[in-house]
N, C-alpha and C. Protein backbone atom coordinates (compact mmCIF):
# COMPACT_ATOMS: atom_id res chain seq x y z
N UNK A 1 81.08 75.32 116.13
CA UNK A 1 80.61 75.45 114.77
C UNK A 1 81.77 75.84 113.87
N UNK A 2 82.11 75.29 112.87
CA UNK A 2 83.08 75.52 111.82
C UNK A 2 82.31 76.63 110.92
N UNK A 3 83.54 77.45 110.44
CA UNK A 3 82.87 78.50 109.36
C UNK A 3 83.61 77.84 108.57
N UNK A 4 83.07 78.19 107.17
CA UNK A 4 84.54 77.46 105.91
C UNK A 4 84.46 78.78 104.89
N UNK A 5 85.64 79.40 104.91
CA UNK A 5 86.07 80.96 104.59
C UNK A 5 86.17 80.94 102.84
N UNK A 6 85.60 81.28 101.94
CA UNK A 6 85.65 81.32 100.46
C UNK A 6 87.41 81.48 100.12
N UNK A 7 87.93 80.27 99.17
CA UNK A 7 89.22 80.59 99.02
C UNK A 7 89.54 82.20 98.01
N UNK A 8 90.34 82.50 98.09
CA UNK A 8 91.51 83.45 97.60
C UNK A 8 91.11 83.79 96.24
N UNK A 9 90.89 84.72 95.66
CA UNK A 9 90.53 84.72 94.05
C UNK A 9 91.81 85.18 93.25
N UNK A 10 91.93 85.16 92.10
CA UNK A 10 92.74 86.37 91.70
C UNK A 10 91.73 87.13 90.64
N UNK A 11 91.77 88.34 90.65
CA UNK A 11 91.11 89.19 90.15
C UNK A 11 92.30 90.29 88.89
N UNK A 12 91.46 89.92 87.52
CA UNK A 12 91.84 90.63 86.19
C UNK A 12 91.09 92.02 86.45
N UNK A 13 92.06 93.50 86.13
CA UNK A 13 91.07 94.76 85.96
C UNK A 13 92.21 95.45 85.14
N UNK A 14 91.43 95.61 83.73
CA UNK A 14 91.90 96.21 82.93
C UNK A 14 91.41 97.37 83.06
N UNK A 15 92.54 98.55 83.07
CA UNK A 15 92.08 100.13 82.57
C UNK A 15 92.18 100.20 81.53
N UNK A 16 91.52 101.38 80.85
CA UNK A 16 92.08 101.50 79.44
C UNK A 16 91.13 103.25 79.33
N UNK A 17 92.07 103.96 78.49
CA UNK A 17 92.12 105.33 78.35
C UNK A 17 91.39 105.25 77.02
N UNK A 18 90.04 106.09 77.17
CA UNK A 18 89.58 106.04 75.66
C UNK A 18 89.91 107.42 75.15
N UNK A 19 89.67 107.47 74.00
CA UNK A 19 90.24 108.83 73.02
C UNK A 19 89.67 110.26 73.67
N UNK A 20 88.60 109.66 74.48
CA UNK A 20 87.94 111.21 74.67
C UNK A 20 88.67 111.79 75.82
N UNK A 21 89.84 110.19 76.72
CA UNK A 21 90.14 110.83 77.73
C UNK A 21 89.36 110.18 78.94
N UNK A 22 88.95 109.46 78.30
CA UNK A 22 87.65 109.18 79.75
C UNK A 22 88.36 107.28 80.05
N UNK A 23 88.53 107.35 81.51
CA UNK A 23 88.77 106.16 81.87
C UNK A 23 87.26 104.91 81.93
N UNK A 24 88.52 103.44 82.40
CA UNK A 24 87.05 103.13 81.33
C UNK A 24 88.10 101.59 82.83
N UNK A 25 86.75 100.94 83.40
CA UNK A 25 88.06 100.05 84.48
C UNK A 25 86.95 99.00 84.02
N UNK A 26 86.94 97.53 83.70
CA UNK A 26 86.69 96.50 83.42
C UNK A 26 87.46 95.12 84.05
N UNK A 27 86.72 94.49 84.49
CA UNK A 27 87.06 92.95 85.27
C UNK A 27 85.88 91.63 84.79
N UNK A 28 86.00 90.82 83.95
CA UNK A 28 84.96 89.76 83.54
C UNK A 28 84.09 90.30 82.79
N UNK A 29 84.34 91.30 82.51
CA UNK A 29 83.36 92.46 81.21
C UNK A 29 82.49 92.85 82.12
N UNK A 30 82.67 93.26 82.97
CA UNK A 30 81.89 94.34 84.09
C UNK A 30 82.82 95.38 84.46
N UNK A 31 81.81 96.52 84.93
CA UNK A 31 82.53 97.59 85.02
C UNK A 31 83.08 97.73 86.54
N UNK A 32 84.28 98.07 86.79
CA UNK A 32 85.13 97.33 87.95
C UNK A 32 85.42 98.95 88.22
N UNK A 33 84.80 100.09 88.26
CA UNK A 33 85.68 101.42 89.20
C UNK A 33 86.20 101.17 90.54
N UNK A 34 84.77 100.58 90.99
CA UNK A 34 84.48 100.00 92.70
C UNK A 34 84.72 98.49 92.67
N UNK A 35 85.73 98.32 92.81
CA UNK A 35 86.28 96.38 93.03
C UNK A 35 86.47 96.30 94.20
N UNK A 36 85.48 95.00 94.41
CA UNK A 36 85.26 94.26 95.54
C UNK A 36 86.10 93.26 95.71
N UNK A 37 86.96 92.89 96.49
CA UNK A 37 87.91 92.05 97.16
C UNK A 37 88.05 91.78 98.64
N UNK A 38 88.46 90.95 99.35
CA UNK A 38 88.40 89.98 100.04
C UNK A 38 89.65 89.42 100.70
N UNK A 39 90.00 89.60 101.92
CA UNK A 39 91.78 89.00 102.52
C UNK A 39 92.15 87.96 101.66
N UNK A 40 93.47 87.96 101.16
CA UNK A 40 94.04 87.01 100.63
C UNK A 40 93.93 86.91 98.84
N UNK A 41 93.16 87.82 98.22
CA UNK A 41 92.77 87.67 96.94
C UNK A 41 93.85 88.60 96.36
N UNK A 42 94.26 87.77 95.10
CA UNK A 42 95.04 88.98 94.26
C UNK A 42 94.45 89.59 93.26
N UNK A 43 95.21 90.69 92.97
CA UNK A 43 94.11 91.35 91.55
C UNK A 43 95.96 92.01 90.72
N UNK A 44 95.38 91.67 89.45
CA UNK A 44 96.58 92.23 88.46
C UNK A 44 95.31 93.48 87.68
N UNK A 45 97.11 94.71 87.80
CA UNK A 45 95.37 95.66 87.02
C UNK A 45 96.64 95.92 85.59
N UNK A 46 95.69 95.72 84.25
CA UNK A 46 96.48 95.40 83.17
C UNK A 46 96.35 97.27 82.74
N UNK A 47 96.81 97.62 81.93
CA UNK A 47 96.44 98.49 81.07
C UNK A 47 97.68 98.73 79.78
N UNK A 48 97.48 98.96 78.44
CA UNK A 48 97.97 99.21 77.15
C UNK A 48 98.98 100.50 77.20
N UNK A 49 98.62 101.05 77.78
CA UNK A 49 100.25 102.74 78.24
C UNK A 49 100.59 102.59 79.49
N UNK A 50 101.56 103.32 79.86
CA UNK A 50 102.59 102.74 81.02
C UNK A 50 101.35 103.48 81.84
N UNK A 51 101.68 103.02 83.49
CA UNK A 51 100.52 103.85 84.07
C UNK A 51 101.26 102.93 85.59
N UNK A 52 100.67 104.24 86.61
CA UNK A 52 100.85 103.87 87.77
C UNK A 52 99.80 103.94 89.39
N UNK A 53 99.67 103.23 90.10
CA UNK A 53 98.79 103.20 90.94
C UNK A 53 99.05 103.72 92.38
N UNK A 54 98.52 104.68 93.07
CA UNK A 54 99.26 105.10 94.19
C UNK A 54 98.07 105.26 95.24
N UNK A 55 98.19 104.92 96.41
CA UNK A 55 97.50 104.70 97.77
C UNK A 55 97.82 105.92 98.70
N UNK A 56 97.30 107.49 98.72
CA UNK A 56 97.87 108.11 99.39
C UNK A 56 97.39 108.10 100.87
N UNK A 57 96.27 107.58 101.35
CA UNK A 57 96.14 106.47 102.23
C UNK A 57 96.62 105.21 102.81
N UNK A 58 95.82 104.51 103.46
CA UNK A 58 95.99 103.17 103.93
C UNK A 58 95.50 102.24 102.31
N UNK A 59 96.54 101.42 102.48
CA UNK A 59 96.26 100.24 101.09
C UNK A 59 96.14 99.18 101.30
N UNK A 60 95.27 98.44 100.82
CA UNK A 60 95.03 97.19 101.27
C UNK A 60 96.08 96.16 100.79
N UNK A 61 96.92 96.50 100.16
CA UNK A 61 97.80 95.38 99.82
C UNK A 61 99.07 95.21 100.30
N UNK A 62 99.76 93.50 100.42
CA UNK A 62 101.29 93.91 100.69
C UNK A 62 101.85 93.59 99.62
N UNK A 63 102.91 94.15 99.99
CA UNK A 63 104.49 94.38 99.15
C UNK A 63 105.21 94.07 99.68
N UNK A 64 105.98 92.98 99.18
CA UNK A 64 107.29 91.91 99.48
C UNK A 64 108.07 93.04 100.13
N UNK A 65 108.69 94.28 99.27
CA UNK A 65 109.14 94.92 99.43
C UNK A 65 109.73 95.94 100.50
N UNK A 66 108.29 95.86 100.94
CA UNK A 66 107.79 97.02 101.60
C UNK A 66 107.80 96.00 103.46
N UNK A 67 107.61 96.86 104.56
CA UNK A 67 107.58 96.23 105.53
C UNK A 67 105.97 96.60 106.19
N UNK A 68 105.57 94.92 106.04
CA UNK A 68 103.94 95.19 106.57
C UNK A 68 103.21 95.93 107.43
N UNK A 69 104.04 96.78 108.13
CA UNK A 69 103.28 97.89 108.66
C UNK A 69 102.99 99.67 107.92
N UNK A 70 104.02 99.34 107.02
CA UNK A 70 103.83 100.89 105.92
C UNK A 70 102.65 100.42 104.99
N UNK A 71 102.02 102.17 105.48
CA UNK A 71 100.46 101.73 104.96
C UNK A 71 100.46 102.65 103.40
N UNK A 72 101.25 103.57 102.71
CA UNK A 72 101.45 104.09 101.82
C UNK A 72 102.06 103.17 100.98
N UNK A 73 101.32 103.36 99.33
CA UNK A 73 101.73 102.09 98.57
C UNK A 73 101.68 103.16 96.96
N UNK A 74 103.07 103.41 96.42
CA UNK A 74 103.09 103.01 95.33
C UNK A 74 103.64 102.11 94.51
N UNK A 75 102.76 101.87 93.11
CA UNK A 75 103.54 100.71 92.29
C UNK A 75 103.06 101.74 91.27
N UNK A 76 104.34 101.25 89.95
CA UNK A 76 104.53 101.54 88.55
C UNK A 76 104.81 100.11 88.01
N UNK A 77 104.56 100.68 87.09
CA UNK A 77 104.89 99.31 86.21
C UNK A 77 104.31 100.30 84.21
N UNK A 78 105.14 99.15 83.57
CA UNK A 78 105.04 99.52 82.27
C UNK A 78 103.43 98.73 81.85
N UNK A 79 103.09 97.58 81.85
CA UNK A 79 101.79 97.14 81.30
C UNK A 79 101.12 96.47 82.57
N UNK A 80 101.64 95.85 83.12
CA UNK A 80 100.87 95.42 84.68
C UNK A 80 101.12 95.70 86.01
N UNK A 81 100.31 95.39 86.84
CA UNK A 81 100.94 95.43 88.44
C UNK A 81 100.00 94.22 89.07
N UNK A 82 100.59 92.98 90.25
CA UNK A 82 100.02 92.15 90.41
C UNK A 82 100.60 92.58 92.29
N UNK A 83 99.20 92.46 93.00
CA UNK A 83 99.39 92.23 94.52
C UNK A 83 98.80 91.85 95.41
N UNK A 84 98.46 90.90 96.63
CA UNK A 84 97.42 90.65 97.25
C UNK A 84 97.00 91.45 98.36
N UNK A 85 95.87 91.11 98.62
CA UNK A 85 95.10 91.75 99.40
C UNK A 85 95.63 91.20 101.26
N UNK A 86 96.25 92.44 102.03
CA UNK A 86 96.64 91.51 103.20
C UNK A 86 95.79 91.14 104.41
N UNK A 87 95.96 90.19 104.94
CA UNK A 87 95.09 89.09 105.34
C UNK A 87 94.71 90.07 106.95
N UNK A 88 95.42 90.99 107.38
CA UNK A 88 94.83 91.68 108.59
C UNK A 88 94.23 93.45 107.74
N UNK A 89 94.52 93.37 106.55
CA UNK A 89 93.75 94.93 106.48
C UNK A 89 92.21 94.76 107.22
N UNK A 90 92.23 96.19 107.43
CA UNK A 90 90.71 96.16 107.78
C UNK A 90 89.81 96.24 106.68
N UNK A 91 88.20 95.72 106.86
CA UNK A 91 87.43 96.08 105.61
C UNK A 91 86.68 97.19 105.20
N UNK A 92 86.38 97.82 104.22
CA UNK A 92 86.48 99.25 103.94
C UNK A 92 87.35 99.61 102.67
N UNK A 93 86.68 100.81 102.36
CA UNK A 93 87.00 101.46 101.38
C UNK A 93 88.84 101.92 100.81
N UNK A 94 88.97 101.74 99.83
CA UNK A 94 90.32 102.47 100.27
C UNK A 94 90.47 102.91 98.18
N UNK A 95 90.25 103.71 98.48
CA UNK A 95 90.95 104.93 97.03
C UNK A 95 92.19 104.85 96.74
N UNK A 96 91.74 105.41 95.75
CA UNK A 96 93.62 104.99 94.86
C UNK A 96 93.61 106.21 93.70
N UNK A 97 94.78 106.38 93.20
CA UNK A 97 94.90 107.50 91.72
C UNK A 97 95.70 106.53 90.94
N UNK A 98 94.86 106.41 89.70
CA UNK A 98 95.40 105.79 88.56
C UNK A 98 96.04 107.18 87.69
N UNK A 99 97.28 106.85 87.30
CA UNK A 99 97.78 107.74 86.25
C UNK A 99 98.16 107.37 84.91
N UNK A 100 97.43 107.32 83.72
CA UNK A 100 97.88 106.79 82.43
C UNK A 100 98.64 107.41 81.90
N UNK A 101 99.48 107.57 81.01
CA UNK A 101 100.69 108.35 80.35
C UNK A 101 100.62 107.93 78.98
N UNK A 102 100.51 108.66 78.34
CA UNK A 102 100.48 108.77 77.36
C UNK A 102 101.16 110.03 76.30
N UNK A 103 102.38 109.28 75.64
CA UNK A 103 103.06 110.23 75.28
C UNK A 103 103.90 111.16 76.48
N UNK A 104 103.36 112.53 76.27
CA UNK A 104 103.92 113.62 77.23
C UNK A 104 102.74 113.98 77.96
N UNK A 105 101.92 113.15 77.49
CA UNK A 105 100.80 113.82 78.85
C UNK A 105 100.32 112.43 79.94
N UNK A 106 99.86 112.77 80.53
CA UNK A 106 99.49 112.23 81.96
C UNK A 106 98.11 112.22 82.45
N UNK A 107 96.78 111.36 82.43
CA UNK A 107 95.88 111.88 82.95
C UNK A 107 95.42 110.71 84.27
N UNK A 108 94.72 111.56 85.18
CA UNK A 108 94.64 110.71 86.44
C UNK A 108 93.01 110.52 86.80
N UNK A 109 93.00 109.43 87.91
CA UNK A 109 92.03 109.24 87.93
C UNK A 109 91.40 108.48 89.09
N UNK A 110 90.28 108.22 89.97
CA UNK A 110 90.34 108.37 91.53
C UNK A 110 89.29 106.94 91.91
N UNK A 111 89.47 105.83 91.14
CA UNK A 111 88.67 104.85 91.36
C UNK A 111 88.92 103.96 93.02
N UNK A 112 88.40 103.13 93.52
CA UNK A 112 88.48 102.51 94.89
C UNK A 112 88.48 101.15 94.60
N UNK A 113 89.26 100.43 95.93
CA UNK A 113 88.96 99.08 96.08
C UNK A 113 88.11 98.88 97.61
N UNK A 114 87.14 98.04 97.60
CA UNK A 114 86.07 97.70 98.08
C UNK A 114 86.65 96.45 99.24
N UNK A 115 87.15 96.39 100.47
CA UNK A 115 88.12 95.38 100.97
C UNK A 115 86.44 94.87 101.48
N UNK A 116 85.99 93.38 101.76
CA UNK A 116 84.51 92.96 102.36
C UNK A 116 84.95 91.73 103.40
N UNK A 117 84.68 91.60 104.47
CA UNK A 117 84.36 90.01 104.86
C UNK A 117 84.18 89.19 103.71
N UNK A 118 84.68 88.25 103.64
CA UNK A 118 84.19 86.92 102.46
C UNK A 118 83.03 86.34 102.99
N UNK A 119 81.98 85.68 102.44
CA UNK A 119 80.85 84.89 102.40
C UNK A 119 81.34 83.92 102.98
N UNK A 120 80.77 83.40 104.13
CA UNK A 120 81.25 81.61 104.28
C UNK A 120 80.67 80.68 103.32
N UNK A 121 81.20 80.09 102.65
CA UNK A 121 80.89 78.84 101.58
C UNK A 121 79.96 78.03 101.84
């Protein structure tokens, strides 16, 4: 029996810091805290102030950079960060701290990515 595995997505998730302070995570105009992803899918997470994403755990993503067995992942970046999802993570939860910057201050924040089996097509 053939399975036929849903291709690769790439996935948009904008943060964005509202005035009160309160994070605010959006993907297709849904609210994306808990993003669901899938081996092989990329996700770019945009946001308007510099801001950085850190895995003090296991992370589901690789990094060119990095050698595929280091499971600790940070990225910075000034307005984006783009990475895929690697094709042997396991599926499961995996947390992250978003840090927005703004000015001289800094506020953080503890949203997850959702790693799932894909649907067969």
């Amino acid at each position: 029996m053939n399975q036929t595995i849903a291709p690769a997505r790439h996935v948009h998730l904008d943060i964005e810091l509202t005035p009160e302070a309160q994070f605010q995570y959006r993907s297709r105009g849904q609210d994306a805290r808990r993003t669901i992803l899938h081996h092989g899918d990329a996700i770019t997470f945009t946001c308007s102030d510099r801001f950085t994403l850190q895995f003090t755990g296991p992370s589901p993503f690789r990094e060119a950079a990095l050698p595929a067995h280091q499971e600790t992942m940070l990225q910075s970046h000034e307005w984006f960060v783009t990475s895929h999802v690697r094709e042997t993570v396991p599926p499961g939860r995996y947390p992250y701290t978003v840090e927005v910057i703004q000015g001289p201050r800094a506020f953080q924040d503890h949203p997850e990515i959702v790693v799932e089996n894909p649907e067969p097509a």
